[in-house]
PDB file of N, CA and C in Angstrom:
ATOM      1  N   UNK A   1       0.841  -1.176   0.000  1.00  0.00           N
ATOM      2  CA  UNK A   1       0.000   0.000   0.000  1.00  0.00           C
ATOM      3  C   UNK A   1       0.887   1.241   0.000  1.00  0.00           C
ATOM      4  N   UNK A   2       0.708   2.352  -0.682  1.00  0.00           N
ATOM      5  CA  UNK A   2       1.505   3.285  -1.474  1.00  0.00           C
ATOM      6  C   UNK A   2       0.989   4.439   0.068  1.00  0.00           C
ATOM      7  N   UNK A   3       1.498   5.349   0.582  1.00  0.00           N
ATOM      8  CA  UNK A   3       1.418   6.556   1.445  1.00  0.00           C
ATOM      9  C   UNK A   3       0.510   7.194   0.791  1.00  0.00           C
ATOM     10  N   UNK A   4       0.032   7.259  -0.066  1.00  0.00           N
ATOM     11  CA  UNK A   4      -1.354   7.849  -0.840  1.00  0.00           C
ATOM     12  C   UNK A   4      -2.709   7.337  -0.517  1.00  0.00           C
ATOM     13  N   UNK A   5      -2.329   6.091  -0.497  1.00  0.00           N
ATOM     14  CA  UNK A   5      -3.131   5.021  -0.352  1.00  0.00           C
ATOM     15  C   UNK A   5      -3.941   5.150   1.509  1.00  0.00           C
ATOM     16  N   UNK A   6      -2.845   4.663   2.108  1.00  0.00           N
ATOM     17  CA  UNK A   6      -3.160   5.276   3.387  1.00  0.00           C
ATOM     18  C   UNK A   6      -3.749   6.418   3.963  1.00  0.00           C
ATOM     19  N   UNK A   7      -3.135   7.578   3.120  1.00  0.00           N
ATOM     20  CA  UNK A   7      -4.262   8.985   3.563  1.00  0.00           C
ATOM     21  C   UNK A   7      -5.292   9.148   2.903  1.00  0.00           C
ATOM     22  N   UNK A   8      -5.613   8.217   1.714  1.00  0.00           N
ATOM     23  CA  UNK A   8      -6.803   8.298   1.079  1.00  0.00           C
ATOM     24  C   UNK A   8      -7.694   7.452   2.035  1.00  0.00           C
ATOM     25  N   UNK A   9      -7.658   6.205   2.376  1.00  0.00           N
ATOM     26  CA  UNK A   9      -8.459   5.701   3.387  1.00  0.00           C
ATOM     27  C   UNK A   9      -8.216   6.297   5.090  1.00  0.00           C
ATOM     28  N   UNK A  10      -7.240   7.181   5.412  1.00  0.00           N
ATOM     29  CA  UNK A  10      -7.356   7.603   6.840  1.00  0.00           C
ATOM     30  C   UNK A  10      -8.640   8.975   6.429  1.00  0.00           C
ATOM     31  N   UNK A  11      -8.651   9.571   5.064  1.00  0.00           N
ATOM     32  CA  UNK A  11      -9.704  10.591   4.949  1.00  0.00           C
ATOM     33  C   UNK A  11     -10.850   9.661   5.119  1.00  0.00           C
ATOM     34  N   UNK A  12     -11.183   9.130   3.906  1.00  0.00           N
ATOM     35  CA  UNK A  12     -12.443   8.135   4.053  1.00  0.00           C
ATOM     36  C   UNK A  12     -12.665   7.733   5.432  1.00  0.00           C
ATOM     37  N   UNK A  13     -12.337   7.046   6.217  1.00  0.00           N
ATOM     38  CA  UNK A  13     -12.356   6.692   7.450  1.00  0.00           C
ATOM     39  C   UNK A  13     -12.918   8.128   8.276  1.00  0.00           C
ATOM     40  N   UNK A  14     -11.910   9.116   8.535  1.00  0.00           N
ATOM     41  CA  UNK A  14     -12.328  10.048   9.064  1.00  0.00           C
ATOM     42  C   UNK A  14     -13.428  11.113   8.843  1.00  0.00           C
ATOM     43  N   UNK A  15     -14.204  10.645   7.349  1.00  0.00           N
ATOM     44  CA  UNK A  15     -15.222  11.548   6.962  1.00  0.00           C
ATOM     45  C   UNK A  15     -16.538  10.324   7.473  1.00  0.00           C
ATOM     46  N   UNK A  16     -16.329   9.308   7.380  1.00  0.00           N
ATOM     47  CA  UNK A  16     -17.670   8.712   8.100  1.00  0.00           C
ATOM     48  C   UNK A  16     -17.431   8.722   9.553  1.00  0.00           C
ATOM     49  N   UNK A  17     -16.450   9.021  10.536  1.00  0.00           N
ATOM     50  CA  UNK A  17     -16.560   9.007  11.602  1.00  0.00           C
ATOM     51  C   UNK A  17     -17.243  10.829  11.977  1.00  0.00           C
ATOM     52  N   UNK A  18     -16.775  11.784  11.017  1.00  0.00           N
ATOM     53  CA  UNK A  18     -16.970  12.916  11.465  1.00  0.00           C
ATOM     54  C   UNK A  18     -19.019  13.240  10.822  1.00  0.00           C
ATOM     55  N   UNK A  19     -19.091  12.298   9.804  1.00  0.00           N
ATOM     56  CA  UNK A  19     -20.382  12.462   9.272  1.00  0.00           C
ATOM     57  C   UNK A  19     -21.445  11.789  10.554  1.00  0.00           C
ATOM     58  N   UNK A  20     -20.929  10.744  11.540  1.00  0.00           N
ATOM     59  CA  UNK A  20     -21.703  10.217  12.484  1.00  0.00           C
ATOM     60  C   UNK A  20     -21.428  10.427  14.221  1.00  0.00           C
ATOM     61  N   UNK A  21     -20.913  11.696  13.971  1.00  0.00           N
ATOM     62  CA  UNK A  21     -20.280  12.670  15.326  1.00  0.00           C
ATOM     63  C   UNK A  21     -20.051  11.320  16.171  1.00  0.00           C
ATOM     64  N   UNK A  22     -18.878  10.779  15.241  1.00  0.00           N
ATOM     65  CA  UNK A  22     -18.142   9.873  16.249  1.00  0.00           C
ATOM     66  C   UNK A  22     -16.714  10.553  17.066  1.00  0.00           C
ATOM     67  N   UNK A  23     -15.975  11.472  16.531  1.00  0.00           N
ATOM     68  CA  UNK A  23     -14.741  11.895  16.550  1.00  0.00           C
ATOM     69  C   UNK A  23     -14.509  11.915  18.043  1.00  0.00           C
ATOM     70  N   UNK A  24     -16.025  12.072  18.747  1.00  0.00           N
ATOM     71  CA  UNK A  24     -16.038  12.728  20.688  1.00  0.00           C
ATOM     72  C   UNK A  24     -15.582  11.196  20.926  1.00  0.00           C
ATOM     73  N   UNK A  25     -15.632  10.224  20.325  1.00  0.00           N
ATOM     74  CA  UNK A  25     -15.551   8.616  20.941  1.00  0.00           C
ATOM     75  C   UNK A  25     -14.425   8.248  19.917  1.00  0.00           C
ATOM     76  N   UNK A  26     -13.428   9.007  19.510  1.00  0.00           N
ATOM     77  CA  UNK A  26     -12.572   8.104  18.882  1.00  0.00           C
ATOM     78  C   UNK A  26     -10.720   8.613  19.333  1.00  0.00           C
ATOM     79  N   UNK A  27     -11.137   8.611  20.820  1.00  0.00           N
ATOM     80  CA  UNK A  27      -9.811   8.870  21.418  1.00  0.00           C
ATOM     81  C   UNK A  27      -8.591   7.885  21.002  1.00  0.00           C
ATOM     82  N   UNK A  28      -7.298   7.933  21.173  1.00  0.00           N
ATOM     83  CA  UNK A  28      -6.428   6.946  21.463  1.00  0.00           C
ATOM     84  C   UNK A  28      -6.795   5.767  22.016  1.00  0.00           C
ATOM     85  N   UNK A  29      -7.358   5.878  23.525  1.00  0.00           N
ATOM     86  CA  UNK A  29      -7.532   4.678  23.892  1.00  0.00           C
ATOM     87  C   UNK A  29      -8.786   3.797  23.741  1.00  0.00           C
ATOM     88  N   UNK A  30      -9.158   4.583  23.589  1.00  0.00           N
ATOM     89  CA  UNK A  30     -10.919   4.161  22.774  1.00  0.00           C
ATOM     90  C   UNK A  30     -10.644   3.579  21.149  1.00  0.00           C
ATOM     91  N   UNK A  31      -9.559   3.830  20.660  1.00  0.00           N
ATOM     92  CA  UNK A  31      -9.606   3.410  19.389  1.00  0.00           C
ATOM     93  C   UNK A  31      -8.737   1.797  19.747  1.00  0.00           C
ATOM     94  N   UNK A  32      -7.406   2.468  20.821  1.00  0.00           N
ATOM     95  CA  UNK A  32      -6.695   0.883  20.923  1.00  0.00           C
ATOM     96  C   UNK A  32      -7.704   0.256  21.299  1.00  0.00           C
ATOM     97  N   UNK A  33      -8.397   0.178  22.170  1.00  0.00           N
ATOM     98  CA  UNK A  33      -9.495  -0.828  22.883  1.00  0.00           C
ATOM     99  C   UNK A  33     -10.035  -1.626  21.630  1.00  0.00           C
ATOM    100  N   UNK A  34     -10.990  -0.677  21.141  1.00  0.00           N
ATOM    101  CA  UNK A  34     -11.234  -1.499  20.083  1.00  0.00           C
ATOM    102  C   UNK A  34     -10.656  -2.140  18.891  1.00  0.00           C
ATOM    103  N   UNK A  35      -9.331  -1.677  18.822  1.00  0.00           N
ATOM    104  CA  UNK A  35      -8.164  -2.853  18.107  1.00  0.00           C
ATOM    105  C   UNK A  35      -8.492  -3.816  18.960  1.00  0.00           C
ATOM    106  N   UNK A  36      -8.344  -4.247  20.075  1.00  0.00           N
ATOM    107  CA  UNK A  36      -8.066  -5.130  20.692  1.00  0.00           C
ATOM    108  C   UNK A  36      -9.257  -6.238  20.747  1.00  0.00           C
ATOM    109  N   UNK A  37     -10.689  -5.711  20.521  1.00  0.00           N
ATOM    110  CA  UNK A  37     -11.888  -6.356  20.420  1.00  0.00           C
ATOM    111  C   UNK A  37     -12.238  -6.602  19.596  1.00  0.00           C
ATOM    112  N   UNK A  38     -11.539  -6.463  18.158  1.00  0.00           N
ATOM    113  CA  UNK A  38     -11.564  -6.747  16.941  1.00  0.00           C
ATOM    114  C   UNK A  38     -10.027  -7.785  16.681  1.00  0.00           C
ATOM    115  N   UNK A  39      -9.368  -7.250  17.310  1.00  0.00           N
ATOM    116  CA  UNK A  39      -8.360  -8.878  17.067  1.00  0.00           C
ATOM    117  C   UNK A  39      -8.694  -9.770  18.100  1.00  0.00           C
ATOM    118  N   UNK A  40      -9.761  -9.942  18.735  1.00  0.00           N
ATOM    119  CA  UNK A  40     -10.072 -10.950  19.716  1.00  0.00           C
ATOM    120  C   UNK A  40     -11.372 -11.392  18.630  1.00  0.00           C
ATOM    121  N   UNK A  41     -12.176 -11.015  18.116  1.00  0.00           N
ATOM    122  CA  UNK A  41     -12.966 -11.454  17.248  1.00  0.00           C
ATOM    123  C   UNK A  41     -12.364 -12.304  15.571  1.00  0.00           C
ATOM    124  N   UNK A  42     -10.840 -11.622  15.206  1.00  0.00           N
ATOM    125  CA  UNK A  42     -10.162 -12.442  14.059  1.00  0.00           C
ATOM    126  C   UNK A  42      -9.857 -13.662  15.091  1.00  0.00           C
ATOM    127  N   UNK A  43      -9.454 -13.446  15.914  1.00  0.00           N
ATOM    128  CA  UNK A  43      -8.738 -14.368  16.938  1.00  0.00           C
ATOM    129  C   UNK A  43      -9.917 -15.696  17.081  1.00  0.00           C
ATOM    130  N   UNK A  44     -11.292 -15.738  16.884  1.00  0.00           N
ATOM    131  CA  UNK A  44     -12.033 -16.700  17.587  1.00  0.00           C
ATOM    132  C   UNK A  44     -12.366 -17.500  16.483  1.00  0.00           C
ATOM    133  N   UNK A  45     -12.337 -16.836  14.836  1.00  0.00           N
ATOM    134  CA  UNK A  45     -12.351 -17.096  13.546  1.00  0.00           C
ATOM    135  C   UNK A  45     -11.440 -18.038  13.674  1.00  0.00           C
ATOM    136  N   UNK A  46     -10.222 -18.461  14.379  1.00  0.00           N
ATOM    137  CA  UNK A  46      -9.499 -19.508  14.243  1.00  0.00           C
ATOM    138  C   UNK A  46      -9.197 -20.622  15.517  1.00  0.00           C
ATOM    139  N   UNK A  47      -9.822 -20.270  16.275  1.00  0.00           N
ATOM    140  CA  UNK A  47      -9.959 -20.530  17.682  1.00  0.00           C
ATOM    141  C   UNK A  47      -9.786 -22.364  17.641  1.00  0.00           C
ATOM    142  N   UNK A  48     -10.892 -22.771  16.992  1.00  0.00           N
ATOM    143  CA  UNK A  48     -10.879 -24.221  17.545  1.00  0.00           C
ATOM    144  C   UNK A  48     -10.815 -24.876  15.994  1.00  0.00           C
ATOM    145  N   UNK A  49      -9.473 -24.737  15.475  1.00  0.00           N
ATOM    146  CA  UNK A  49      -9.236 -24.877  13.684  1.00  0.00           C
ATOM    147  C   UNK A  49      -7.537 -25.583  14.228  1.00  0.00           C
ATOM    148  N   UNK A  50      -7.407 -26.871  13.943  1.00  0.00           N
ATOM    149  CA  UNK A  50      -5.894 -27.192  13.150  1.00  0.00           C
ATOM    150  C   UNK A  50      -4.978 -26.336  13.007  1.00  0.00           C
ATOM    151  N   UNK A  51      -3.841 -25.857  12.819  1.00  0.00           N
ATOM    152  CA  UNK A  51      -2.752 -25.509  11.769  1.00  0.00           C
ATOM    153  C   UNK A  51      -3.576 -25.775  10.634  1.00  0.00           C
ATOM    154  N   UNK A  52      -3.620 -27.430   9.731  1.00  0.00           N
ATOM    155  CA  UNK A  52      -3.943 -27.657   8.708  1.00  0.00           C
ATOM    156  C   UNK A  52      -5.211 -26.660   8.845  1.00  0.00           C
ATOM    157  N   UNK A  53      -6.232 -26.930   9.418  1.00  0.00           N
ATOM    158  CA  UNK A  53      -7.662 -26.524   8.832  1.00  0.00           C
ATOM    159  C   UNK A  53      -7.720 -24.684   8.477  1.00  0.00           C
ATOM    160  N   UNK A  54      -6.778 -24.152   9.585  1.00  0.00           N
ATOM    161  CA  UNK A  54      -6.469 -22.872   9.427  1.00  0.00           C
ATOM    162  C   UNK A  54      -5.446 -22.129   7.697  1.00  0.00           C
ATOM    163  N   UNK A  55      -5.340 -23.462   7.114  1.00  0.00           N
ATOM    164  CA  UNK A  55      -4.450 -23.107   6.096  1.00  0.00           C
ATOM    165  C   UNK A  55      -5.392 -22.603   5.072  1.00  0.00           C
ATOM    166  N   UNK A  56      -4.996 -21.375   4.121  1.00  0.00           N
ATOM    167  CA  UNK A  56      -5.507 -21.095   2.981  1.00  0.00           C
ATOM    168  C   UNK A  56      -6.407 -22.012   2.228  1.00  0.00           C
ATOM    169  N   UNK A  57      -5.963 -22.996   2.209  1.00  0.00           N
ATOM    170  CA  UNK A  57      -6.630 -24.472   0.889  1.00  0.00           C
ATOM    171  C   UNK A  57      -7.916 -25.116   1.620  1.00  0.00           C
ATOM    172  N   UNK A  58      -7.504 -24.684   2.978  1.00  0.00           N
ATOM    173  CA  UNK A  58      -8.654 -25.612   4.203  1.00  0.00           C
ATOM    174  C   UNK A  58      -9.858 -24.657   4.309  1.00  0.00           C
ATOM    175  N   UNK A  59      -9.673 -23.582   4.181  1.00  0.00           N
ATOM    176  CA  UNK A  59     -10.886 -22.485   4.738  1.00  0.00           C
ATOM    177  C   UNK A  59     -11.973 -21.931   3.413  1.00  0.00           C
ATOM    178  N   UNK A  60     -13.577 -22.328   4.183  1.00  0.00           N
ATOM    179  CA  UNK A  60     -13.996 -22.264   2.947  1.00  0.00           C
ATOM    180  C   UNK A  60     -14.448 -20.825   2.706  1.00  0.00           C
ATOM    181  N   UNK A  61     -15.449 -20.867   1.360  1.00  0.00           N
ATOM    182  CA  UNK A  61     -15.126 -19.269   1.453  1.00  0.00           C
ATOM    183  C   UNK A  61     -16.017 -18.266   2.380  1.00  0.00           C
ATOM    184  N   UNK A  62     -17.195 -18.449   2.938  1.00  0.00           N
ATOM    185  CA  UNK A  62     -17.678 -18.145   3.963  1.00  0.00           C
ATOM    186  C   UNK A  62     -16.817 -17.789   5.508  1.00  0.00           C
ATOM    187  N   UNK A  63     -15.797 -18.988   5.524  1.00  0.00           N
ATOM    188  CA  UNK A  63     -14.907 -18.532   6.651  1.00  0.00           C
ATOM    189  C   UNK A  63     -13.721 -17.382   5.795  1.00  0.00           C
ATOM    190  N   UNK A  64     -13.509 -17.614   4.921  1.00  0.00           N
ATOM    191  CA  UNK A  64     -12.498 -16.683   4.708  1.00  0.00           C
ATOM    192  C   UNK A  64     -12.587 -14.929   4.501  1.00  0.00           C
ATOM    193  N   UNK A  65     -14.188 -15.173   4.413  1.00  0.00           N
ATOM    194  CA  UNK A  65     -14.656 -13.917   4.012  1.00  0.00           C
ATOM    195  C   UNK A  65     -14.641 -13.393   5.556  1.00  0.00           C
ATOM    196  N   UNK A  66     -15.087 -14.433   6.255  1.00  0.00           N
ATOM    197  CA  UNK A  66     -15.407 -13.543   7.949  1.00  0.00           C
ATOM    198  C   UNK A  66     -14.333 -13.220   8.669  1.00  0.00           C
ATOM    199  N   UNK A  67     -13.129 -13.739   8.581  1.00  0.00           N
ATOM    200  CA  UNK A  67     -11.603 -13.610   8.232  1.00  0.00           C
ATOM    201  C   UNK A  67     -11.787 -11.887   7.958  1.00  0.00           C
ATOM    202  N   UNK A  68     -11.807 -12.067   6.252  1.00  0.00           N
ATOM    203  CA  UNK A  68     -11.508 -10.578   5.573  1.00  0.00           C
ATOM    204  C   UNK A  68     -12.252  -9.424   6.301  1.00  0.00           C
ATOM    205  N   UNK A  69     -13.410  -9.782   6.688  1.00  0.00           N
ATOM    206  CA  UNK A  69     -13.886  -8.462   7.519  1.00  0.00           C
ATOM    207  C   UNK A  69     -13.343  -8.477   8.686  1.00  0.00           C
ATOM    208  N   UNK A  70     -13.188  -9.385   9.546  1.00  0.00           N
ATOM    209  CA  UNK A  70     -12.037  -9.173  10.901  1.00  0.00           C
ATOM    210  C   UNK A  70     -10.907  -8.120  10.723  1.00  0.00           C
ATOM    211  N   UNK A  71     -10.309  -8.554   9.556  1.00  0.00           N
ATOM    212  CA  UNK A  71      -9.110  -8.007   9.209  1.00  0.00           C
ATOM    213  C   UNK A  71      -9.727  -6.311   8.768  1.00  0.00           C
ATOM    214  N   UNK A  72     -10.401  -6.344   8.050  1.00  0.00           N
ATOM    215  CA  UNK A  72     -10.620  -5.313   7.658  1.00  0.00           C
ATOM    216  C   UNK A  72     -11.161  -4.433   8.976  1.00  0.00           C
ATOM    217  N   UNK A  73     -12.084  -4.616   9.878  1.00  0.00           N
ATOM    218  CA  UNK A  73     -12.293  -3.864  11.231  1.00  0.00           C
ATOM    219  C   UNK A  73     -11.094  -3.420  11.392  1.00  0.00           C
ATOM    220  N   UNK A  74      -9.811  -4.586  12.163  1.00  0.00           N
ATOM    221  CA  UNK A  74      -9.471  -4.046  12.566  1.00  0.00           C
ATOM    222  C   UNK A  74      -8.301  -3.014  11.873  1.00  0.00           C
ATOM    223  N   UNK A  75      -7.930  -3.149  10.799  1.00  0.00           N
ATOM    224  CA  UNK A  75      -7.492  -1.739   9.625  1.00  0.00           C
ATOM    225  C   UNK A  75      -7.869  -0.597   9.578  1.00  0.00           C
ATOM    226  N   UNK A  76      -9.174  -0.840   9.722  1.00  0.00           N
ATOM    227  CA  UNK A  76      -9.899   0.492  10.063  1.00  0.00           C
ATOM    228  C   UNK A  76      -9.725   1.205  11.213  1.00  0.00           C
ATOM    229  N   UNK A  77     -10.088   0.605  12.216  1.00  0.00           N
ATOM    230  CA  UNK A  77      -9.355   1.284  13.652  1.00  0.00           C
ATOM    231  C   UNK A  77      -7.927   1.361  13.482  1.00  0.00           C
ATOM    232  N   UNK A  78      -6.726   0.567  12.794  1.00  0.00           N
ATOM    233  CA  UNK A  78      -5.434   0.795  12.738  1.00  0.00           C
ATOM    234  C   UNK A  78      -5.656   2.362  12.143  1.00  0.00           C
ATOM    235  N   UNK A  79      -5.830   2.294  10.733  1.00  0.00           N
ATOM    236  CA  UNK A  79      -5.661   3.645  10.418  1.00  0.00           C
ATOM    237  C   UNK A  79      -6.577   5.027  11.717  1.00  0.00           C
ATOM    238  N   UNK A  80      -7.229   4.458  11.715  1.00  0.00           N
ATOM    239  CA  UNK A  80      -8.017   5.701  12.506  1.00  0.00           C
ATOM    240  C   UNK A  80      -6.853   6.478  13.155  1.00  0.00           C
ATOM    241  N   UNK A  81      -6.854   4.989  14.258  1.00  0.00           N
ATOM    242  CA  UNK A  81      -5.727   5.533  15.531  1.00  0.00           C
ATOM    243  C   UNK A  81      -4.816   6.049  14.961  1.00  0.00           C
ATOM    244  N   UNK A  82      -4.146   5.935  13.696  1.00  0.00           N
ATOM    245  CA  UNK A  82      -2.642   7.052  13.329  1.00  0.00           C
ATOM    246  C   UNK A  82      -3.190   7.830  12.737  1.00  0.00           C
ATOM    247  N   UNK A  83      -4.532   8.284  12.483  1.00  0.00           N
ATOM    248  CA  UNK A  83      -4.919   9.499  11.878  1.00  0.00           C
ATOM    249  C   UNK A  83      -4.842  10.690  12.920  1.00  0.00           C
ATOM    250  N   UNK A  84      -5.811   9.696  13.936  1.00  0.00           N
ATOM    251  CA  UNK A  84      -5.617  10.514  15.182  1.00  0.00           C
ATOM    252  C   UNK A  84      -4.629  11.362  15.902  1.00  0.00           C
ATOM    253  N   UNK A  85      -3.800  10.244  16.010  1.00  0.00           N
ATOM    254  CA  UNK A  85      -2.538  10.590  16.130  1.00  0.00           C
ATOM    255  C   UNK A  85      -1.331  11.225  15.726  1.00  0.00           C
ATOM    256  N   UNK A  86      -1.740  11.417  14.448  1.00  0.00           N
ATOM    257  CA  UNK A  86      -0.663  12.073  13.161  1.00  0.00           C
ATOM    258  C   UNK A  86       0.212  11.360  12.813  1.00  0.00           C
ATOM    259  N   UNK A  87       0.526   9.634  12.704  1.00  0.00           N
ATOM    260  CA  UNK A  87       1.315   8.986  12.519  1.00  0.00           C
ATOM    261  C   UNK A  87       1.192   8.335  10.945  1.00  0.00           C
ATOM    262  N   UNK A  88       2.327   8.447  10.240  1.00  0.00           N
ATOM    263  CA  UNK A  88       2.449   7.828   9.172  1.00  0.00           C
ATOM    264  C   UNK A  88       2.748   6.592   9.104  1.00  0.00           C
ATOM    265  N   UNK A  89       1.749   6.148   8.658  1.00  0.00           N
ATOM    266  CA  UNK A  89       1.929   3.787   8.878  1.00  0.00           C
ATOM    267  C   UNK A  89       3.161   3.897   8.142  1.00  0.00           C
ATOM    268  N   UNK A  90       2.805   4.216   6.753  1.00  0.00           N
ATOM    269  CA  UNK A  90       3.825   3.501   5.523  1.00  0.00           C
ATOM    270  C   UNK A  90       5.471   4.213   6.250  1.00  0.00           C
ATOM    271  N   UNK A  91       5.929   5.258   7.139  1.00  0.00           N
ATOM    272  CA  UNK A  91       6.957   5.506   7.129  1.00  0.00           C
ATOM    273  C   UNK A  91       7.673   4.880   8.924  1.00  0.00           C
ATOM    274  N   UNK A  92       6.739   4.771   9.402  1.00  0.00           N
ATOM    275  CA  UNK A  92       6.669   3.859  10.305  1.00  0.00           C
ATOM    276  C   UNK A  92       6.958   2.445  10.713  1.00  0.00           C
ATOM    277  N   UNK A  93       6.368   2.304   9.456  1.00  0.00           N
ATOM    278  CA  UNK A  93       6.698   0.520   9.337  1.00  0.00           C
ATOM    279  C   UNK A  93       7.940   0.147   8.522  1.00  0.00           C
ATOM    280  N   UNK A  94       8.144   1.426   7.516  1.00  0.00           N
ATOM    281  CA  UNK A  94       9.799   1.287   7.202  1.00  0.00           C
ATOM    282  C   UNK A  94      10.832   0.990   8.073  1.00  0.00           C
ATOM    283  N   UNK A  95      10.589   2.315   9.570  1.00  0.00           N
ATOM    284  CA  UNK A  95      11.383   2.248  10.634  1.00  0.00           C
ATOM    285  C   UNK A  95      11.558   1.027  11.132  1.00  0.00           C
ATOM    286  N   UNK A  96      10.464   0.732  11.298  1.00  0.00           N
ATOM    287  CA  UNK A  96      10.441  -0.686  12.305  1.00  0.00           C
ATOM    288  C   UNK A  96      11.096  -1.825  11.620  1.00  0.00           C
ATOM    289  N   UNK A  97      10.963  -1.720  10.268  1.00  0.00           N
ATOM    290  CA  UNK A  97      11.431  -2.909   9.790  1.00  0.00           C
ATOM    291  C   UNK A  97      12.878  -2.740  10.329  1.00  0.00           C
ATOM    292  N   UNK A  98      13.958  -1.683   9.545  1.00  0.00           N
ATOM    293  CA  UNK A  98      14.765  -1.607   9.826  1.00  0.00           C
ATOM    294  C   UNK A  98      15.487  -1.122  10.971  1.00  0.00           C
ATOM    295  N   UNK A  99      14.920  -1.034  12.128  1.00  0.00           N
ATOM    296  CA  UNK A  99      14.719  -1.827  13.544  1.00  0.00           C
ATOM    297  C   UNK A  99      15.652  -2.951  13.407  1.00  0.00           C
ATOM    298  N   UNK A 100      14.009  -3.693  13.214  1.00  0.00           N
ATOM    299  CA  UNK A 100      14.177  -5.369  13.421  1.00  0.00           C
ATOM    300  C   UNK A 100      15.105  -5.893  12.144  1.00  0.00           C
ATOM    301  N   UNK A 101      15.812  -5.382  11.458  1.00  0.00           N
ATOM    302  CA  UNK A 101      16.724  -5.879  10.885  1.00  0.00           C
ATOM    303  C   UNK A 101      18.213  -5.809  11.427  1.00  0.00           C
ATOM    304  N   UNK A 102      17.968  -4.203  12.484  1.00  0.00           N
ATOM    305  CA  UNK A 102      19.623  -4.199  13.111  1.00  0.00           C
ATOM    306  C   UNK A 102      19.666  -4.953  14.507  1.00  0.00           C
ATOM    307  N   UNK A 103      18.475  -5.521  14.723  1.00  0.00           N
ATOM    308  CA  UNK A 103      18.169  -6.638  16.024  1.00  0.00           C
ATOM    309  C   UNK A 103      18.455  -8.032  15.849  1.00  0.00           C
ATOM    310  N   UNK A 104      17.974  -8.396  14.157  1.00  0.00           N
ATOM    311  CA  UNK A 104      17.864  -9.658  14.220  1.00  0.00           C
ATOM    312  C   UNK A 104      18.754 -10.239  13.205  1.00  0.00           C
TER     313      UNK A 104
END
């Protein structure tokens, strides 16, 4: 995903939160929280699944779709929270990589 890409969906994102006077409820920790209740919901999507059954080839497409919206929630709150915040994912996650490259 291109840094264009990202502020085009942190706008989108932030014009339906500001169109449904959410912005008073979309603090920092109000946004982590709900990262966290949305990766506990991808999280249950695999809960009582194999390795094998959890593999790409195993999941049918009904589960994979409920998967894709998990994922997608919680993206949405990802971006929010660095909108909020003023944080750039795409230059961010550069850092980090190369971080974890002079770590590992």
């Amino acid at each position: 995903m291109t840094n264009s890409e990202f502020e085009e969906l942190k706008s989108e994102i932030r014009a339906f939160a500001q169109a449904r006077d959410w912005e008073q409820f979309h603090t920092p920790k109000n946004l982590s929280m709900a990262i966290t209740g949305e990766a506990g919901e991808l999280a249950a999507e695999f809960q009582w699944l194999t390795a094998q059954q959890s593999a790409l080839e195993s999941l049918s497409s009904e589960q994979l779709e409920a998967i894709s919206l998990e994922i997608a929630d919680i993206q949405i709150y990802l971006l929010r929270l660095a909108d909020v915040l003023t944080i750039d994912i795409a230059d961010v996650v550069r850092r980090k990589i190369q971080i974890n490259e002079n770590r590992f």
